[in-house]
Protein backbone atom coordinates (compact mmCIF):
# COMPACT_ATOMS: atom_id res chain seq x y z
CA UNK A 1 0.00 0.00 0.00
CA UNK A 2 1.14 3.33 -0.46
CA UNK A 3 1.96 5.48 2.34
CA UNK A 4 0.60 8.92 2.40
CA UNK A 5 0.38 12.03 4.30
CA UNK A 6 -2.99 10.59 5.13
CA UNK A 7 -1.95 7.42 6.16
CA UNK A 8 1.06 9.08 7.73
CA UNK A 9 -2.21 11.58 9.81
CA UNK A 10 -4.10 8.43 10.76
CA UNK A 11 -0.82 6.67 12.65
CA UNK A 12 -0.67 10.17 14.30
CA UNK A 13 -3.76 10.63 15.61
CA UNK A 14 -3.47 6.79 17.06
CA UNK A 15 -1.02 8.37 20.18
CA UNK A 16 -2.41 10.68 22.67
CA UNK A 17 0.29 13.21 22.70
CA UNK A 18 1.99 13.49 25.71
CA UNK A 19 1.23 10.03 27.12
CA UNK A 20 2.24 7.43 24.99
CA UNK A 21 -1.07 5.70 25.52
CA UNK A 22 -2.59 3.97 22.39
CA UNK A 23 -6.18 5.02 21.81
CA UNK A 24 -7.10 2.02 20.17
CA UNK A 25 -5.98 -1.23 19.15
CA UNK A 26 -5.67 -0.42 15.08
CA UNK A 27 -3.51 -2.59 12.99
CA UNK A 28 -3.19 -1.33 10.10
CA UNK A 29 -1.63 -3.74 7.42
CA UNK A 30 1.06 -0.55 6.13
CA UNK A 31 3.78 1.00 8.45
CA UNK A 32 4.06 4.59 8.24
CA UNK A 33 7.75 5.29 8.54
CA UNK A 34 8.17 8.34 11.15
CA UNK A 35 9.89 10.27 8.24
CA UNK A 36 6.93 10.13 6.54
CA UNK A 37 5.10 12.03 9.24
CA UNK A 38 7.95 14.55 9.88
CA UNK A 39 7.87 15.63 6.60
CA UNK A 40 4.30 16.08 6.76
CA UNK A 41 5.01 18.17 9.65
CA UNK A 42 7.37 20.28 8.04
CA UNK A 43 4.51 20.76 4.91
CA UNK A 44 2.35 21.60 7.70
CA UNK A 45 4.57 24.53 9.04
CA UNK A 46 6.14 25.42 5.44
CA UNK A 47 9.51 24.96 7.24
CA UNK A 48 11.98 23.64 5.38
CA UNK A 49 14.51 20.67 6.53
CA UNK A 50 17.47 23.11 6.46
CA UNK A 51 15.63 25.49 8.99
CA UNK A 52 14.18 22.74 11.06
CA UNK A 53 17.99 21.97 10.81
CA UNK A 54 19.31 25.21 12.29
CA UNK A 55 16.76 24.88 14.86
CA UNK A 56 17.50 21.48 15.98
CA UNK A 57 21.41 21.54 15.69
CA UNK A 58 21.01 18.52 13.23
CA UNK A 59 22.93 18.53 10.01
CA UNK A 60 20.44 18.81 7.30
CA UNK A 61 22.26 15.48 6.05
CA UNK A 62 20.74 13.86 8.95
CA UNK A 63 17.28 15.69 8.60
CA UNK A 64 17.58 14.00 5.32
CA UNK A 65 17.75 10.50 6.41
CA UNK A 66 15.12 10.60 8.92
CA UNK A 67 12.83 11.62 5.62
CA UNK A 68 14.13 9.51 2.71
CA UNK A 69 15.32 6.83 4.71
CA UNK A 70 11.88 5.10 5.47
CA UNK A 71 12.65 3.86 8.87
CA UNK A 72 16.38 2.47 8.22
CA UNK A 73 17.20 6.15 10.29
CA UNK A 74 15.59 5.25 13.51
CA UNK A 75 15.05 8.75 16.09
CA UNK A 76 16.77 8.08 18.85
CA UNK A 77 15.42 9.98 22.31
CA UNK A 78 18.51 12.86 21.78
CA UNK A 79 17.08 13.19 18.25
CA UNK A 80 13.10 13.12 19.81
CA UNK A 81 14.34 15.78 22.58
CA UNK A 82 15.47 18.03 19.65
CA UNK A 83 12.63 17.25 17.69
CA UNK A 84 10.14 18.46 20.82
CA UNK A 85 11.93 21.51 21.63
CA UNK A 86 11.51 22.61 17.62
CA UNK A 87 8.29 21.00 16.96
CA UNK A 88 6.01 21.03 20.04
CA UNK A 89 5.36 17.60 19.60
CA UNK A 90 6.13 15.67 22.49
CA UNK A 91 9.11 13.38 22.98
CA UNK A 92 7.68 10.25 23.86
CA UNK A 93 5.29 11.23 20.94
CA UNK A 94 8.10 10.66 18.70
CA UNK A 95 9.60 8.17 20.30
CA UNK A 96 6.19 5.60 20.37
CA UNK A 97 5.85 6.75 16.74
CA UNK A 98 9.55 5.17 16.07
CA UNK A 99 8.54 1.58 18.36
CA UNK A 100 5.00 1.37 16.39
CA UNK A 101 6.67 1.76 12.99
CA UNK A 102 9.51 -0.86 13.90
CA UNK A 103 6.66 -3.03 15.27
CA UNK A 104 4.81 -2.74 12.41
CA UNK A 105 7.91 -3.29 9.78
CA UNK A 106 8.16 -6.72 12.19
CA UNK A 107 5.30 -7.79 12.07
CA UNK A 108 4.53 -7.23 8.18
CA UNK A 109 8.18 -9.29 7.95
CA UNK A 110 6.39 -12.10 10.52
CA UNK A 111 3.31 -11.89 8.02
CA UNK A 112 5.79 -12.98 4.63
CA UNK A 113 7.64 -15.26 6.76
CA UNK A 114 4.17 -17.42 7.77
CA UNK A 115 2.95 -17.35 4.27
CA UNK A 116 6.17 -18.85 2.89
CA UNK A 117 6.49 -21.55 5.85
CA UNK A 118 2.74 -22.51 5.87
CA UNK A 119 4.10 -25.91 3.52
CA UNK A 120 5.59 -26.94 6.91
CA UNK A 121 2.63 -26.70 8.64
CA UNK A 122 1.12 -29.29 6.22
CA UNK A 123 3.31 -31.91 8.42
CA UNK A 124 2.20 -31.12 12.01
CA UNK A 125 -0.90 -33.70 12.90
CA UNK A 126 -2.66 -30.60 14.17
CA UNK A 127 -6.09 -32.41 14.48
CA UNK A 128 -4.92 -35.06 15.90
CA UNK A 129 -3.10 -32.60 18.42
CA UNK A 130 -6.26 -30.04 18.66
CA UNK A 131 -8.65 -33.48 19.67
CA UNK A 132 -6.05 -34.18 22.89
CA UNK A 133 -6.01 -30.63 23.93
CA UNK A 134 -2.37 -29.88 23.06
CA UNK A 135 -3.40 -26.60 21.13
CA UNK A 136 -6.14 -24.59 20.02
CA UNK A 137 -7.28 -24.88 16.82
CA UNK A 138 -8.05 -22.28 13.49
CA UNK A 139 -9.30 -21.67 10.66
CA UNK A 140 -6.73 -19.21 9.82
CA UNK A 141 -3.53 -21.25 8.37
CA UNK A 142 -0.90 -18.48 9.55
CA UNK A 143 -2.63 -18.38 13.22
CA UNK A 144 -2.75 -22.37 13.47
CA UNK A 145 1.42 -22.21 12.18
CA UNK A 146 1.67 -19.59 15.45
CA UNK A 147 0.01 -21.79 17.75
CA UNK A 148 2.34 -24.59 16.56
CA UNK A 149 5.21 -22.63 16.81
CA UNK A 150 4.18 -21.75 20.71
CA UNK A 151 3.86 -25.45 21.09
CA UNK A 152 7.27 -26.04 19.86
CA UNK A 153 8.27 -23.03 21.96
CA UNK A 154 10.46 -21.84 18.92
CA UNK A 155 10.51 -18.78 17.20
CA UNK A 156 9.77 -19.66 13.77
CA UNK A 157 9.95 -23.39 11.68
CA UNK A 158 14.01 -22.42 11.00
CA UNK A 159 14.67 -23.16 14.56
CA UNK A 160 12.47 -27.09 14.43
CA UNK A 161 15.15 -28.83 12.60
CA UNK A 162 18.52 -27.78 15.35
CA UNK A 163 16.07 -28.31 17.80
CA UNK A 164 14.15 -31.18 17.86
CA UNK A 165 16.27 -33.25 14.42
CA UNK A 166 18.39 -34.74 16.88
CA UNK A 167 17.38 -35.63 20.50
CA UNK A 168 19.21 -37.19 22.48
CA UNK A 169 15.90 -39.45 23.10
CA UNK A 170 16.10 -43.43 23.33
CA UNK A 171 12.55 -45.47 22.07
CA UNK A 172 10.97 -48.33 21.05
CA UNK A 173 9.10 -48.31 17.62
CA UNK A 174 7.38 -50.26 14.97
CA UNK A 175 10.20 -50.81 12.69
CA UNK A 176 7.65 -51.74 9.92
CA UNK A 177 5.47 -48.54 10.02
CA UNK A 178 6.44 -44.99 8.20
CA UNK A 179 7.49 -42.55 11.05
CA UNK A 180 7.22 -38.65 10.73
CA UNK A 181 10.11 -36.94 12.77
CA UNK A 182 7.58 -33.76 13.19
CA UNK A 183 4.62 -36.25 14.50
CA UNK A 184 7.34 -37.73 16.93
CA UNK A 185 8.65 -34.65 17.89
CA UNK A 186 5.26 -32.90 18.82
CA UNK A 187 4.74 -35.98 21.04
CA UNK A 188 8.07 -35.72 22.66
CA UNK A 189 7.06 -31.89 23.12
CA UNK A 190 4.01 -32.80 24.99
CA UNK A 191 5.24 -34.99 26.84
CA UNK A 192 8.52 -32.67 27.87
CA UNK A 193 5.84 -30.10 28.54
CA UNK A 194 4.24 -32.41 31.06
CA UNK A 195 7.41 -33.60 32.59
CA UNK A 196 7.83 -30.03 33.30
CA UNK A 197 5.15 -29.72 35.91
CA UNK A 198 6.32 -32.83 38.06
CA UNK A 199 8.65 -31.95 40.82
CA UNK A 200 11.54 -34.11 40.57
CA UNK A 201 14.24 -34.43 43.03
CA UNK A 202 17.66 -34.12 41.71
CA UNK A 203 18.55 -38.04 40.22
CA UNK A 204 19.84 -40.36 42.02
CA UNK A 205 20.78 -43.73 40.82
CA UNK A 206 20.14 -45.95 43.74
CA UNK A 207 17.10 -44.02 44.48
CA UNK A 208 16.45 -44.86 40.91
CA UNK A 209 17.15 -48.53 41.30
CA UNK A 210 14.93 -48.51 44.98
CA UNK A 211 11.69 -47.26 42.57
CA UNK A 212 12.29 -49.70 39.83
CA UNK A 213 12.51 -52.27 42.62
CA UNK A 214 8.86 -50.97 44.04
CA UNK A 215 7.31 -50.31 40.70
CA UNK A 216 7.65 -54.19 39.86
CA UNK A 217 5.21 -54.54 42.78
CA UNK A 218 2.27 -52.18 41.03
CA UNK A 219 1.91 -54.12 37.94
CA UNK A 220 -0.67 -56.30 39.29
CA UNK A 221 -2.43 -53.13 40.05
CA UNK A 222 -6.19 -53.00 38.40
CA UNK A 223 -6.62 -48.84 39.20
CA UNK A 224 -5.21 -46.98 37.11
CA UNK A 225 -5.52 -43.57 39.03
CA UNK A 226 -3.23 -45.28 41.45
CA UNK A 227 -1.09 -46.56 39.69
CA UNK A 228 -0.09 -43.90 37.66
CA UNK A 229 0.41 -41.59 41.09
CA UNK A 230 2.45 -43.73 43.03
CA UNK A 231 4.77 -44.96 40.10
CA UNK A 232 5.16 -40.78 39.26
CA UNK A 233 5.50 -40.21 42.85
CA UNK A 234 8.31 -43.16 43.46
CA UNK A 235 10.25 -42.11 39.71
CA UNK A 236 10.13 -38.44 40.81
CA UNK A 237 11.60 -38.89 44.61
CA UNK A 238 14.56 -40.46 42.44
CA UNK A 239 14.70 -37.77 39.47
CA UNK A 240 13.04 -39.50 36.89
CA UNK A 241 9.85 -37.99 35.51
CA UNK A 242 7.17 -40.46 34.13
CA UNK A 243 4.67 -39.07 31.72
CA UNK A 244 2.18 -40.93 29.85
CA UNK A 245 1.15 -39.07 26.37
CA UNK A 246 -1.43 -40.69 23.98
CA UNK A 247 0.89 -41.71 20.93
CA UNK A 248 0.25 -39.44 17.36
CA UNK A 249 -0.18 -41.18 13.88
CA UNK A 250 3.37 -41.69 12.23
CA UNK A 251 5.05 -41.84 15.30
CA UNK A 252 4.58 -46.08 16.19
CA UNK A 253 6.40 -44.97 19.78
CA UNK A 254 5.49 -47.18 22.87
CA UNK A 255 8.19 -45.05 24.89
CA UNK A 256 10.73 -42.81 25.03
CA UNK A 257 13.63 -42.01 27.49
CA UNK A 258 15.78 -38.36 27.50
CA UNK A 259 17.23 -36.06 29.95
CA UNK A 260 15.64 -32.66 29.73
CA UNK A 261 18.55 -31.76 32.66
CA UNK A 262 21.63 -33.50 34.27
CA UNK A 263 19.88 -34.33 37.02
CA UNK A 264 16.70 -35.10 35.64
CA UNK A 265 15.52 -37.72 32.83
CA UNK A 266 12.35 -38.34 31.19
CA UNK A 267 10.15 -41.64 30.67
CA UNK A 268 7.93 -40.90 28.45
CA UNK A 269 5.14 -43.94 27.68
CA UNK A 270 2.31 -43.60 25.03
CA UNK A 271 0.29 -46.78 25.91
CA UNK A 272 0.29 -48.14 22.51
CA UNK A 273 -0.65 -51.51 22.88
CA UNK A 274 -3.16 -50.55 25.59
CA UNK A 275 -2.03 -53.98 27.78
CA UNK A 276 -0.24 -53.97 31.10
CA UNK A 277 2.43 -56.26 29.45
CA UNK A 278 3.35 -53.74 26.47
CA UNK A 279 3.39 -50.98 29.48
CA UNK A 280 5.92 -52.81 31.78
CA UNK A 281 7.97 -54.06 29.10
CA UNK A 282 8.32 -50.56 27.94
CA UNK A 283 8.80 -48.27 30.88
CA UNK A 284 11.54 -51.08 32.53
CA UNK A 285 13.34 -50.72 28.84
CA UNK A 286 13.27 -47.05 28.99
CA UNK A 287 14.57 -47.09 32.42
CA UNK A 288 17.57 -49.28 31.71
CA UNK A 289 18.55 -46.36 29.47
CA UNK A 290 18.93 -44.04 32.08
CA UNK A 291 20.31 -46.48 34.70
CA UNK A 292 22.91 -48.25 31.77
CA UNK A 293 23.53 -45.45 29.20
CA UNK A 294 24.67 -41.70 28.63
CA UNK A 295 22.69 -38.49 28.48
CA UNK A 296 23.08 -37.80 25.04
CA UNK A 297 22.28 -40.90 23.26
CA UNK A 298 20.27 -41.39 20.26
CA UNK A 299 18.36 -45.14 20.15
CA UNK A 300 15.93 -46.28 17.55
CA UNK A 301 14.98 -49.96 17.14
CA UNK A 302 15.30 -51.29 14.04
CA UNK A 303 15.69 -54.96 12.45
CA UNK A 304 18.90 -55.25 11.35
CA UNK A 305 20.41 -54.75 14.77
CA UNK A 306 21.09 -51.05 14.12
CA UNK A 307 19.75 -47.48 14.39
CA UNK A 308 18.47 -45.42 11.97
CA UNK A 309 22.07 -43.61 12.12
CA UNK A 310 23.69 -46.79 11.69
CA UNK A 311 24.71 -47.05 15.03
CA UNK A 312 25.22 -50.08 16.89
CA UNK A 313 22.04 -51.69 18.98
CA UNK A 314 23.55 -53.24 21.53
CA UNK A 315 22.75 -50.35 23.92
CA UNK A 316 18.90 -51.63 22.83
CA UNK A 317 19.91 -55.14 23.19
CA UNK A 318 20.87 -54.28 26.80
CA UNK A 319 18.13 -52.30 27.70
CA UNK A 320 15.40 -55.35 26.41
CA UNK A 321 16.97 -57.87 28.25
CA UNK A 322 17.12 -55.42 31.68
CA UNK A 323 13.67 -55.47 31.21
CA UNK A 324 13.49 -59.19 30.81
CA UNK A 325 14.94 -59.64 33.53
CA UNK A 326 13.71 -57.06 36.26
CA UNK A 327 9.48 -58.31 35.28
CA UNK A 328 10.86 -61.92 34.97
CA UNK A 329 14.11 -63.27 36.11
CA UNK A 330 16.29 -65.99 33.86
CA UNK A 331 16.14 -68.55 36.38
CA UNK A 332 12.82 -68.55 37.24
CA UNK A 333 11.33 -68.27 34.13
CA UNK A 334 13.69 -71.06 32.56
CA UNK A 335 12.39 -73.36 35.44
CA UNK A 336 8.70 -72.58 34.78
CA UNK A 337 8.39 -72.57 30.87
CA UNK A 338 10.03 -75.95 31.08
CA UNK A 339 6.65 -76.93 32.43
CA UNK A 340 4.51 -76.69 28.97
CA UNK A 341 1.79 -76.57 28.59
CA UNK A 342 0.47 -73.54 30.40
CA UNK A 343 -2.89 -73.57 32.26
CA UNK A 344 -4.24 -70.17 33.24
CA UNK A 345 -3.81 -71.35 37.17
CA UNK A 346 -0.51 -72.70 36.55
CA UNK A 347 0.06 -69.15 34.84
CA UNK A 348 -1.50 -67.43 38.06
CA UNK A 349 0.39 -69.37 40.86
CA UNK A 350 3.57 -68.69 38.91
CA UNK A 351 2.93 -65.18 38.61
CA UNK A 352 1.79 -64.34 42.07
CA UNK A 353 5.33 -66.78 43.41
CA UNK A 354 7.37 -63.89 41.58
CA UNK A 355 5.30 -61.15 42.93
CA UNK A 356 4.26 -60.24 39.05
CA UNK A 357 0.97 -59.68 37.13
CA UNK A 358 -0.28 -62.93 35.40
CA UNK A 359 -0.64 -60.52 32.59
CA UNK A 360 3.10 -60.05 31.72
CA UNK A 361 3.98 -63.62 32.22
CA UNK A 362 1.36 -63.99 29.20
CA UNK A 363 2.90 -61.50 27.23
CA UNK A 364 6.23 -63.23 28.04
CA UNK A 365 5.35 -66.45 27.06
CA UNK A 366 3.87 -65.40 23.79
CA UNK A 367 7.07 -62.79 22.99
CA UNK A 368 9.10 -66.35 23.14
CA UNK A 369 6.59 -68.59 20.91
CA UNK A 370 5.53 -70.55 24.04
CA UNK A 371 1.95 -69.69 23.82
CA UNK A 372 -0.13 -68.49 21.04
CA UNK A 373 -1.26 -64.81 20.88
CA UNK A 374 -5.00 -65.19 21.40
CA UNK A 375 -4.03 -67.56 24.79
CA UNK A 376 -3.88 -66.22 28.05
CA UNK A 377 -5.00 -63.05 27.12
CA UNK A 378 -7.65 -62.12 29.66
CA UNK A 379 -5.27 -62.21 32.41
CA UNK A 380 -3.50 -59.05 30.75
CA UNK A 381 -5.01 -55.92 32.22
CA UNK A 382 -6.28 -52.82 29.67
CA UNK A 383 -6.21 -49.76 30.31
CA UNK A 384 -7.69 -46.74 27.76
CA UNK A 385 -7.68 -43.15 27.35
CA UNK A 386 -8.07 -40.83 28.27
CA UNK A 387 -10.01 -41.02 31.80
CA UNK A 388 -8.27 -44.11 33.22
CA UNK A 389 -4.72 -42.87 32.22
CA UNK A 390 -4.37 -38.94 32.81
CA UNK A 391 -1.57 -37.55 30.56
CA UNK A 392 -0.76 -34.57 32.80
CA UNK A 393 0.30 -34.78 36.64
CA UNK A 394 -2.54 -34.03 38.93
């Protein structure tokens, strides 16, 4: 749009002289440059920039720039103070003209910048994020990329790929489904943001260990309200933060593991499977991460015994049979599978000797081809969302 002494009038009249208040909340989609309205001034007073010059003890080179330089010349409060004393027109007149018109030039630049990035946007699940409450949804394309953005908690999509391309994050996926890294990392977001509002103590390992050693004790628990609080409550006394955040399309995560400080890590579960044995499996894997491995490891499962950088799995190897062996240990399971075939009481008594869920000895059984996959099954416990399983802390 073209900027006028009219347009250049209306900006004017939007500060109360002497104040600095805005009278109203006008946008207009144009920035009048404060150059603009000095030389309307000047028209107004038929004084001409090398007597407003004299006046002002400004060179008339400098008079110059604040005119033709549309805003690149920005009036500084020495140059405002001058500028009052020749004028009458109030300092911080001057000086909120300068802040609305850089405003203004910044926001017009945030307007281009949306409408070019608004491809990206085309990649963030947004109604499957708007159904779990994660962010508010629009009609308006560039407001929906803000609200993403805020999600993120990132300035604009440029700063996505540093930021969440490579987390030092640890999880179990479906090796056979297509992932998207912005699905997975808007669940990792959510999940960071709710790991946020649990206090944690600083980590301690053997604290750590102590909780995993109690936690084996709730999986034969059938309320899901309790559960969740006193595993949070046992993970957090140790520095561990355990959030459970409903998985996204193209992400195939069952859990997660990641430090968001030193002294604090993250176990991050998405109840995939919906079954008690999936669950345990998954948050004693995660937690052999933090107890076995570094803070700055990447892990993704994969088939051929290797990441998805290549890397070697034996960190995942490690972590899968820690989990093996903290639900079930060697020894005792050895002894009892040599027992086939498996009645649901023998199942039951076994479980209960071991202080475990029946459920997970199920799952165990049919992970190793002992029993078939619809066998056995009502002994797991389900659990759904979103009621029974809360993903924020209370």
């Amino acid at each position: 749009m073209e900027i006028t002494f009219a347009n250049a009038k209306l900006m004017q009249n939007k500060v109360k002289w002497g104040t600095g208040q805005i009278l109203d909340e006008y946008r207009p989609d144009y920035a009048v440059a404060p150059g603009d309205v000095l030389e309307y001034e000047l028209a107004l007073r038929r004084m001409s920039k090398s007597e407003l010059a004299r006046r002002t003890g400004l060179t008339e080179k400098h008079i110059n720039a604040i005119v033709k330089s549309k805003g690149r010349s920005d009036i500084t409060p020495e140059t405002a103070l001058k500028l009052e004393r020749a004028l009458g027109m109030p300092v911080d007149y001057w000086l909120n003209l300068e802040a609305q018109y850089q405003e203004a030039q910044a926001r017009l630049a945030e307007e281009a910048k949306l409408e070019r990035d608004l491809n990206w946007l085309e990649r963030v699940p947004v109604d499957e994020m708007a159904k779990q409450g994660w962010l508010p949804k629009h009609q308006d394309k560039k407001a929906q990329l803000v609200e993403v953005l805020r999600f993120f908690g990132i300035a604009g999509v440029e700063q996505w790929e540093p930021m969440w391309s490579r987390l030092a994050v640890a999880y179990r996926r479906h090796t056979r489904q297509r992932t998207s890294p912005v699905a997975i990392s808007a669940w990792l977001r959510q999940g960071e943001l709710a790991a946020e509002r649990i206090d944690c103590a600083p980590y301690d390992k053997a604290a750590f260990r102590t909780a995993l050693d109690q936690a084996r004790g709730l999986t034969a628990e059938t309320d899901p309200a309790r559960l969740v609080a006193e595993l949070r409550n046992r993970c957090a006394a140790a520095g561990v933060a355990v959030v459970l955040v409903p998985s996204l399309s193209g992400t195939g995560i069952s859990g997660a593991t990641r430090w968001l400080h030193p002294d604090q890590a993250v176990i991050q579960l998405s109840l995939r499977y919906r079954t008690n044995d999936h669950l345990w499996f998954t948050f004693f894997h995660e937690a052999a991460h933090i107890l076995l491995h570094g803070k700055k490891d990447l892990f993704l499962e994969n088939t051929h015994g290797k990441d998805a950088n290549g890397m070697d799995a034996t960190k995942e190897t490690e972590a899968n049979e820690f989990a093996e062996e903290a639900l079930i240990p060697k020894r005792a399971f050895a002894a009892f599978s040599s027992q086939a075939p498996f009645s649901k009481a023998a199942i039951q008594a076994f479980a209960h000797s071991i202080g475990i869920a029946p459920g997970i000895v199920v799952g165990r059984l049919q992970h190793e081809g002992m029993l078939p996959h619809g066998h056995g099954n009502d002994l797991k416990i389900s659990y759904r969302w979103p009621h029974e399983w809360p993903s924020e802390p209370a």
